[in-house]
Protein backbone atom coordinates (compact mmCIF):
# COMPACT_ATOMS: atom_id res chain seq x y z
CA UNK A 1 15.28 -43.08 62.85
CA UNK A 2 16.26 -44.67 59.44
CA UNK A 3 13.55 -43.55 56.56
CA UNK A 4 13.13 -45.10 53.41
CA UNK A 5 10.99 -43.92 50.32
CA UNK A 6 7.19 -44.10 49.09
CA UNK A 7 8.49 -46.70 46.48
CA UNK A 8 10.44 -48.94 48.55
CA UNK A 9 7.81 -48.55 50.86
CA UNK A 10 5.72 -50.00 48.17
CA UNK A 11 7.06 -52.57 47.16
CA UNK A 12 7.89 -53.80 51.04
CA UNK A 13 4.02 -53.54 51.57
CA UNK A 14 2.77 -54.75 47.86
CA UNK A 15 1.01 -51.96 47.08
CA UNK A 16 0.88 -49.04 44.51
CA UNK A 17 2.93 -45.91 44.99
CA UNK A 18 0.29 -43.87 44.90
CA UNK A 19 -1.51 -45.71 47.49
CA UNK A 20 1.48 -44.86 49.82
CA UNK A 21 1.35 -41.45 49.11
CA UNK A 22 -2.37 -41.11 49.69
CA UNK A 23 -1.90 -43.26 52.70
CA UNK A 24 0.84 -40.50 53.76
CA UNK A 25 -1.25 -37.05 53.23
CA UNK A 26 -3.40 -39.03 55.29
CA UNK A 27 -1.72 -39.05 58.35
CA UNK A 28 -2.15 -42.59 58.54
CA UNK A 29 1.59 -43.19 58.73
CA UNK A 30 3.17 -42.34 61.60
CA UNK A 31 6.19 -40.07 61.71
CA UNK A 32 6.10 -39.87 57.84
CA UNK A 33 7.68 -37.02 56.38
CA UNK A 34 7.40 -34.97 52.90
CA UNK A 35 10.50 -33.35 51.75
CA UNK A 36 9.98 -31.00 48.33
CA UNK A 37 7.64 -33.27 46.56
CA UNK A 38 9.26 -36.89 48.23
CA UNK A 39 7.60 -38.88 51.38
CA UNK A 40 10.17 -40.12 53.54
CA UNK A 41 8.20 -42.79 55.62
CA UNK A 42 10.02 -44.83 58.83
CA UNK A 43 11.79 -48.16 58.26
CA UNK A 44 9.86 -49.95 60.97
CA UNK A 45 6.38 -48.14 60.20
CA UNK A 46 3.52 -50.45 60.16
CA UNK A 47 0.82 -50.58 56.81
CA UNK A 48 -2.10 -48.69 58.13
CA UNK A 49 -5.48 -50.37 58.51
CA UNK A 50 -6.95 -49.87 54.74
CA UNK A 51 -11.02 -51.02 54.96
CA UNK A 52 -10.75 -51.96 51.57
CA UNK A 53 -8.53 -54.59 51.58
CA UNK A 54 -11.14 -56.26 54.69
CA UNK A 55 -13.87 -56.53 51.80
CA UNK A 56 -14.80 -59.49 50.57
CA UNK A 57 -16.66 -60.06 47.18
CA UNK A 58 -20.00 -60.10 48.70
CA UNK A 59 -19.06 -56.93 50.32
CA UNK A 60 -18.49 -58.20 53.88
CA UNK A 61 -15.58 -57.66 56.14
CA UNK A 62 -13.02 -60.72 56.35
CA UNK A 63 -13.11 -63.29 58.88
CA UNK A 64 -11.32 -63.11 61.92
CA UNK A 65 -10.66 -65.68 64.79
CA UNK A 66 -9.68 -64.32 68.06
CA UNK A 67 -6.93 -62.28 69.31
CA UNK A 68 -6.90 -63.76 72.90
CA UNK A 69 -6.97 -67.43 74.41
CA UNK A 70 -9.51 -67.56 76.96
CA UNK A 71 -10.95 -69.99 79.33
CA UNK A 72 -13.80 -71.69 77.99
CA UNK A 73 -13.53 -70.00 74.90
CA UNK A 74 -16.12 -71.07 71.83
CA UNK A 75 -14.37 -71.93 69.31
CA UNK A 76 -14.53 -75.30 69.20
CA UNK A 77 -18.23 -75.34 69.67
CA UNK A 78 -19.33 -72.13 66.79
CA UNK A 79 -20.27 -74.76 64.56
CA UNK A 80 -23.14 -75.91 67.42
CA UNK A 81 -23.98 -71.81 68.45
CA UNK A 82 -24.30 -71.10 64.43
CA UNK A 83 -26.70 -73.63 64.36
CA UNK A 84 -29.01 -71.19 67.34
CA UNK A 85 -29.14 -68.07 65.54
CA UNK A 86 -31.94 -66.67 64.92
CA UNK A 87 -33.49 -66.08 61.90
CA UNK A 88 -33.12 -63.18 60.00
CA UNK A 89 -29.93 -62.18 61.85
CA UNK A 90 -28.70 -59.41 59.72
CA UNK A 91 -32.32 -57.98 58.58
CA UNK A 92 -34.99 -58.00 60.66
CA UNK A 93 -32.61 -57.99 63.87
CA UNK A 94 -29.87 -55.25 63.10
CA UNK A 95 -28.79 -55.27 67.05
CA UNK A 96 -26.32 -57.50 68.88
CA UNK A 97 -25.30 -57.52 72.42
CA UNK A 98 -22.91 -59.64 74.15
CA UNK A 99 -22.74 -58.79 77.79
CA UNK A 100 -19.51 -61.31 78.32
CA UNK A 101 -17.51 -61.02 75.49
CA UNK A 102 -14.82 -62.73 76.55
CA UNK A 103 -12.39 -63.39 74.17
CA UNK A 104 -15.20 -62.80 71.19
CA UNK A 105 -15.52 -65.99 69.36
CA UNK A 106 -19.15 -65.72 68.70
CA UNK A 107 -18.59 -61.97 68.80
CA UNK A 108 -16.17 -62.19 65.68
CA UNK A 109 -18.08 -64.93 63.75
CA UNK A 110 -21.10 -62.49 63.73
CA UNK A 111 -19.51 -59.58 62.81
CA UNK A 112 -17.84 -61.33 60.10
CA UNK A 113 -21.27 -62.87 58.26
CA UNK A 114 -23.62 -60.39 59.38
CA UNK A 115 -24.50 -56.34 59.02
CA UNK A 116 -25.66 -54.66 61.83
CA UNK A 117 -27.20 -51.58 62.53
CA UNK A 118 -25.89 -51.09 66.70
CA UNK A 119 -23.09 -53.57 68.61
CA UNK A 120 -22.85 -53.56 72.00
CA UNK A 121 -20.22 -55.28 74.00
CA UNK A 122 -19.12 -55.21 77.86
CA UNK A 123 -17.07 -57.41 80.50
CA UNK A 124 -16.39 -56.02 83.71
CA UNK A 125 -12.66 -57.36 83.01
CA UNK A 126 -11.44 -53.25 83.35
CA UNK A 127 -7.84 -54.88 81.29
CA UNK A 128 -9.81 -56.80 78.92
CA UNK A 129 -12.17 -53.98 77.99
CA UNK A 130 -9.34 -51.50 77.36
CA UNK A 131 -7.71 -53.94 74.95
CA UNK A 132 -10.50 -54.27 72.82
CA UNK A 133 -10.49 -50.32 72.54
CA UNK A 134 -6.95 -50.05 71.92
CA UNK A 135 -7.63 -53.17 69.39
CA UNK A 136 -10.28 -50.95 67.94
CA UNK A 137 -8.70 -47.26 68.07
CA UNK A 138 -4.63 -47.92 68.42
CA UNK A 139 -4.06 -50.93 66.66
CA UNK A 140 -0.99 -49.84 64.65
CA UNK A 141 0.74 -48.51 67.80
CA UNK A 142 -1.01 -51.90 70.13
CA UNK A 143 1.34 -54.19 66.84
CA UNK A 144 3.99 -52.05 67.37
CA UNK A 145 4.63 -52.61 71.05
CA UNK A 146 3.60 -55.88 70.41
CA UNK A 147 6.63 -56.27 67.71
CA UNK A 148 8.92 -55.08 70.17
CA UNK A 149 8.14 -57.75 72.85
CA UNK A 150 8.52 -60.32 70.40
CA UNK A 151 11.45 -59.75 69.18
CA UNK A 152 12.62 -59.34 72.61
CA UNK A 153 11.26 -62.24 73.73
CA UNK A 154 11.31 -65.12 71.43
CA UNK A 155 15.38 -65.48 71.18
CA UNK A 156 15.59 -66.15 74.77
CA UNK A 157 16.25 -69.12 76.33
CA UNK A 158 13.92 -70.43 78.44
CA UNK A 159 15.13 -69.42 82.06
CA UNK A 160 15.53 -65.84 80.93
CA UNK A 161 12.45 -66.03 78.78
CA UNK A 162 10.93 -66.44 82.62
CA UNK A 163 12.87 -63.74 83.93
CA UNK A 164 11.53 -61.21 81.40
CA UNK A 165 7.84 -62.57 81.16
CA UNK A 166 8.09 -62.00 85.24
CA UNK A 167 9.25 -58.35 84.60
CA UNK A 168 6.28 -58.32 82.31
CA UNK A 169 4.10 -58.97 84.69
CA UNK A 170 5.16 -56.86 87.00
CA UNK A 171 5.19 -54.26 84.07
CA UNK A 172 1.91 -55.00 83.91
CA UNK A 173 0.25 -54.94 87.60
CA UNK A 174 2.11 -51.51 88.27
CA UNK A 175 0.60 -50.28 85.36
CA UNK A 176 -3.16 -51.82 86.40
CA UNK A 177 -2.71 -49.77 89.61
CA UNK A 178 -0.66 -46.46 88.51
CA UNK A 179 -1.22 -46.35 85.01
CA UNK A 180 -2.86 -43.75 83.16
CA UNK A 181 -4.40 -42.80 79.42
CA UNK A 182 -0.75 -42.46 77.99
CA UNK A 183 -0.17 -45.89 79.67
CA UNK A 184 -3.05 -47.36 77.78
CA UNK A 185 -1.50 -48.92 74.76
CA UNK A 186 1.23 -50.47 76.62
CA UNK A 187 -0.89 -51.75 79.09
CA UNK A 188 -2.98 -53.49 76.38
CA UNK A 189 0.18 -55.03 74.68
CA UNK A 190 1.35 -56.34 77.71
CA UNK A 191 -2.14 -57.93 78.12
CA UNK A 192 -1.80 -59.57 74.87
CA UNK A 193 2.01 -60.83 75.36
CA UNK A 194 0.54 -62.00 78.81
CA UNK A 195 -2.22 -64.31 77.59
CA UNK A 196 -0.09 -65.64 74.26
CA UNK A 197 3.28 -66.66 76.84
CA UNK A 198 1.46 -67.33 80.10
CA UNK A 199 0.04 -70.83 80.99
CA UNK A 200 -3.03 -72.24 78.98
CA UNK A 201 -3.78 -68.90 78.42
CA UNK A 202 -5.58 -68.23 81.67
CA UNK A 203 -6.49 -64.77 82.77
CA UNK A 204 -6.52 -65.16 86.86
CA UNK A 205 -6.36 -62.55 89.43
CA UNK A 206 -5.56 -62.28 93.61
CA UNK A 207 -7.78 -61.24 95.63
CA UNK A 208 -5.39 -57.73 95.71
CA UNK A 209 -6.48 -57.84 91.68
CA UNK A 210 -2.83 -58.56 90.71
CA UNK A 211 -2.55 -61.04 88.13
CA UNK A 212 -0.53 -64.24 88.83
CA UNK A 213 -0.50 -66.72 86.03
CA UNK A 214 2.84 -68.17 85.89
CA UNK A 215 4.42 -68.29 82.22
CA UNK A 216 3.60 -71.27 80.01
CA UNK A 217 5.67 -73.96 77.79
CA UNK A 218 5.07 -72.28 74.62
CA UNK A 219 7.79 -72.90 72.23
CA UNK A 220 7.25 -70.02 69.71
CA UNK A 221 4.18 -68.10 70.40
CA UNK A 222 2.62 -66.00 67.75
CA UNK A 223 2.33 -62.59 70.40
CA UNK A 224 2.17 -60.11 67.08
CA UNK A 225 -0.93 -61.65 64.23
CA UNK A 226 -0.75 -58.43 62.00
CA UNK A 227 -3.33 -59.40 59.93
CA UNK A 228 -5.63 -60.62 62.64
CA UNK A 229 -5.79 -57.87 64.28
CA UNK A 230 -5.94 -55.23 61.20
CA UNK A 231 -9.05 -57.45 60.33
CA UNK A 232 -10.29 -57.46 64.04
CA UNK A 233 -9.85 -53.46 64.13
CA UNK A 234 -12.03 -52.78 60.92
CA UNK A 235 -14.66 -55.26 62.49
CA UNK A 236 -15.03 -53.07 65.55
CA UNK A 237 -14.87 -49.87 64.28
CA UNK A 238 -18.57 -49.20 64.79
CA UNK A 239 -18.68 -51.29 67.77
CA UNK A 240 -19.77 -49.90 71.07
CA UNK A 241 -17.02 -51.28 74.08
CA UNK A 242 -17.34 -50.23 78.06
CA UNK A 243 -16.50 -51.86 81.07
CA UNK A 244 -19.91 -52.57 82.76
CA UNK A 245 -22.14 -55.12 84.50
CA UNK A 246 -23.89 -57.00 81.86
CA UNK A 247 -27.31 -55.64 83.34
CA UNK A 248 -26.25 -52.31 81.95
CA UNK A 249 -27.12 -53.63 78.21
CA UNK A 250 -31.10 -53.63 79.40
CA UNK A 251 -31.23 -49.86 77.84
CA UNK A 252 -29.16 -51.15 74.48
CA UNK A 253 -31.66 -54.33 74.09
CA UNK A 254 -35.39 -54.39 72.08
CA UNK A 255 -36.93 -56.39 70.15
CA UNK A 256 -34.53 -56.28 67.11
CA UNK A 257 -31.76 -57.46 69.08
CA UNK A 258 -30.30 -60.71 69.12
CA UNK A 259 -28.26 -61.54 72.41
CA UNK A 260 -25.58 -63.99 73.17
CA UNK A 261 -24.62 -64.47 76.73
CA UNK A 262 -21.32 -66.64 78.12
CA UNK A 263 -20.98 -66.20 81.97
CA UNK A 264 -18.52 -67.89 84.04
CA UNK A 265 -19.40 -71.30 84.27
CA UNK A 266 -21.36 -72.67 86.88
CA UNK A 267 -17.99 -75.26 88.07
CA UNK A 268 -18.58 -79.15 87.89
CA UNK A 269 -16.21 -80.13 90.15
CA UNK A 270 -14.82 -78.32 93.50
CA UNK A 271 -11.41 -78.15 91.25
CA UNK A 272 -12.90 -77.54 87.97
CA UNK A 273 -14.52 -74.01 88.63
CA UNK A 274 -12.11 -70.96 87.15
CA UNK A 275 -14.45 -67.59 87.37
CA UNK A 276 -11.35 -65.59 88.69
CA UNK A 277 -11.38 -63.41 85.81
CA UNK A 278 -11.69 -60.80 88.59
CA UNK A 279 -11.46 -60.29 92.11
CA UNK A 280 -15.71 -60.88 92.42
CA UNK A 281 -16.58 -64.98 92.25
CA UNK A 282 -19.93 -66.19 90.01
CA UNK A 283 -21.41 -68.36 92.67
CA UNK A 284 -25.34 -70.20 92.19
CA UNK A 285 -26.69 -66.77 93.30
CA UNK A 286 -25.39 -65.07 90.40
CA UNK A 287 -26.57 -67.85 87.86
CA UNK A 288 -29.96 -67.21 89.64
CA UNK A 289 -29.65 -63.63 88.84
CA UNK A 290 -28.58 -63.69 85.30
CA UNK A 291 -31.69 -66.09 84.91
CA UNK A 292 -33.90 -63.26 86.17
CA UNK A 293 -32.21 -61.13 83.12
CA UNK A 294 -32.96 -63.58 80.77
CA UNK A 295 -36.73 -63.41 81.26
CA UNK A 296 -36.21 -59.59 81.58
CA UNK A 297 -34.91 -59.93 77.60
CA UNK A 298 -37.26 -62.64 76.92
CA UNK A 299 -39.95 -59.69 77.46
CA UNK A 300 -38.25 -57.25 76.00
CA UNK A 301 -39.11 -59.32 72.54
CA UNK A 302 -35.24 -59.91 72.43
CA UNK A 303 -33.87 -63.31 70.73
CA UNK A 304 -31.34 -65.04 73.46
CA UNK A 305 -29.01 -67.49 73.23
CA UNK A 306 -27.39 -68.44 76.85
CA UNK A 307 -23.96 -71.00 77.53
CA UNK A 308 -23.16 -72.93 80.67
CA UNK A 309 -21.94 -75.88 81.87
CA UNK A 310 -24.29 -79.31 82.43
CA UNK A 311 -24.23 -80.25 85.65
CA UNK A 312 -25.94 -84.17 84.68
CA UNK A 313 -22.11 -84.76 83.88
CA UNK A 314 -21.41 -85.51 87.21
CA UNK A 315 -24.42 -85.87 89.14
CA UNK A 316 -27.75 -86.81 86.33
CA UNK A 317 -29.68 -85.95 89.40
CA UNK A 318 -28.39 -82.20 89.14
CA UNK A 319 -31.73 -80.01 87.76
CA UNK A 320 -30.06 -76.45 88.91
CA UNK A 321 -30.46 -75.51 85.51
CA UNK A 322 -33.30 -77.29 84.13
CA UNK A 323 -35.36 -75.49 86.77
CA UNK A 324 -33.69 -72.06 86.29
CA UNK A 325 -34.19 -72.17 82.94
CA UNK A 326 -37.45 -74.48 82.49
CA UNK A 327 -39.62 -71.81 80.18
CA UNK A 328 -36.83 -71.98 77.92
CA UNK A 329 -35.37 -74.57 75.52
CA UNK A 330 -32.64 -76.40 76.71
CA UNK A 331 -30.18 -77.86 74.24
CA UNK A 332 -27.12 -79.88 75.20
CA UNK A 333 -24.35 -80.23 72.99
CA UNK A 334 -21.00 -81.98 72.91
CA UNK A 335 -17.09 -80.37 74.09
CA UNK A 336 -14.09 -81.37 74.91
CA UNK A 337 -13.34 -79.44 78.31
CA UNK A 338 -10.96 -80.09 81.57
CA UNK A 339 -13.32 -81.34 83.80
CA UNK A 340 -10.72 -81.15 87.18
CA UNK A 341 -7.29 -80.62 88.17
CA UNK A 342 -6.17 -84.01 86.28
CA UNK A 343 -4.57 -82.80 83.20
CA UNK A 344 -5.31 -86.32 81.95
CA UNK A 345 -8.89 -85.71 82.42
CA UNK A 346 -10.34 -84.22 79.22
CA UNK A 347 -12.80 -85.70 77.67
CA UNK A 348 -16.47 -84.98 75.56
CA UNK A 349 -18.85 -83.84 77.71
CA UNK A 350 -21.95 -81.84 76.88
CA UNK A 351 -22.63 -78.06 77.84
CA UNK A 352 -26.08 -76.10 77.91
CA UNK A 353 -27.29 -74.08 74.85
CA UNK A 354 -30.26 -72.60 76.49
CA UNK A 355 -32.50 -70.01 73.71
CA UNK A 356 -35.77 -67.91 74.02
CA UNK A 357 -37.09 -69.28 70.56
């Protein structure tokens, strides 16, 4: 291993000698080494996560976008879901729950404007739940790996750029199966390098639980955002992450909590409906059943803000939801979403915002 010292180190990272030092009595650097009164720190080490660099003037934590593409992700619509916060988010409610995070759009736009006192966050996704922790506890070892499979990746041509994504993959089911705690940070990374190379992003499972997304057309894929992730790690540092049914946030919820909830879509079209984010399909039963939750928060006192596809685009006769949810208020707002197998078939439709208040 080829070490270099606490002022080149400076310099390389842009910041004060001293910091690097501090930074290395720490423990913060791995592998770093004092010799007499000199810290010899690791060529290749990564800059620590430093929470001060995450605060802005008005003392919040930077913004952050997400780490993950995801299917029916929110970020083109946080502009609309901003707009159906509650008031006083921040103050009077000092809670959040999200009982689908996803990939954490509205998660991360929250955490980035607002204080809270308690955040609670679940998925039954068992991969996606562990890479959130590992975002959250092992984030300089998760870039590190990450690093790696870049470099290792993006010189490739594009038939052995499939080979090795494929031996990714593979990587990656054995270790879903057979892997264990010390497998934990690999098995994130490779969930990461995954959903950045594969196609559209899509996380999709067998019915064995072995995913099976075939690689995408991505020319040069950003698989490592340092500075993404550093700011996505401070944001969750005091964030509460398991791998549970989202009926197991009823004990988290009360009446200063404000909720957001994004279930798998109720599908359009017979070819439009992707819920295989695990090996157990949301069908209309399980719509009806998160709509019993709903009023179960709705008494709780709990502000709640639900997503979900319209069905009027395709048939205006279609009340499923307008019924399920008809002591609620029902807002529809505009996307742009793949509404079937026809790639040439996006388009602006409109999506439920459905709210308690």
């Amino acid at each position: 291993m080829e070490y270099i010292s606490a002022n080149e180190v400076s310099k390389k990272w842009k910041i004060s000698q001293r910091r690097v030092t501090i930074l290395c009595a720490e423990n913060k650097i791995e592998y770093a080494e004092k010799v007499g009164n000199m810290w010899l720190i690791p060529k290749q080490a990564i800059k620590p996560v430093d929470g001060r660099v995450f605060k802005a003037e008005n003392g919040n934590i930077g913004k952050a976008k997400p780490f993950l593409k995801w299917a029916g992700g929110k970020g083109q619509l946080l502009t609309e879901i901003r707009s159906k916060y509650p008031a006083g988010l921040g103050k009077r409610i000092k809670k959040y729950a999200e009982p689908f995070v996803g990939g954490g759009a509205v998660l991360f736009d929250v955490l980035s404007n607002f204080n809270f006192d308690e955040v609670y966050i679940s998925d039954v996704n068992e991969e996606l739940i562990n890479t959130y922790i590992m975002v959250r506890d092992n984030v300089n070892k998760l870039m590190q790996a990450l690093e790696v499979m870049g470099n290792e990746y993006l010189p490739l041509e594009q038939e052995k750029r499939k080979d090795y994504y494929l031996k990714k993959r593979e990587r990656y089911n054995y270790l879903k199966t057979c892997g264990d705690q010390l497998t934990e940070i690999e098995k994130a990374a490779l969930f990461i390098f995954l959903n950045k190379t594969c196609f559209n992003g899509l996380y999709r499972v067998n019915k064995k639980g072995q995913y099976n997304v075939p690689m995408g057309a991505y020319k040069n894929p950003k698989i490592c955002d340092k500075q993404n992730l550093l700011v996505i790690s401070q944001l969750l540092q005091n964030v509460n992450i398991v791998c549970k049914d989202y009926r197991e946030s009823a004990s988290f919820i009360d009446d200063s909590t404000f909720v957001y909830i994004d279930p798998p879509y109720r599908p359009l079209t017979k070819t439009a409906g992707f819920t295989a984010y695990t090996t157990t399909l949301f069908d209309d039963k399980a719509q009806e059943e998160l709509a019993d939750y709903v009023t179960l928060i709705d008494k709780k006192m709990a502000k709640v803000v639900v997503s979900n596809s319209d069905p009027k685009n395709i048939n205006e006769y279609d009340e499923f939801f307008d019924e399920l949810y008809s002591k609620h208020k029902i807002n529809r707002i505009e996307a742009s979403r793949m509404i079937n197998s026809n790639g040439n078939a996006r388009g602006k439709i409109s999506e439920l915002l459905i709210s308690n208040f």
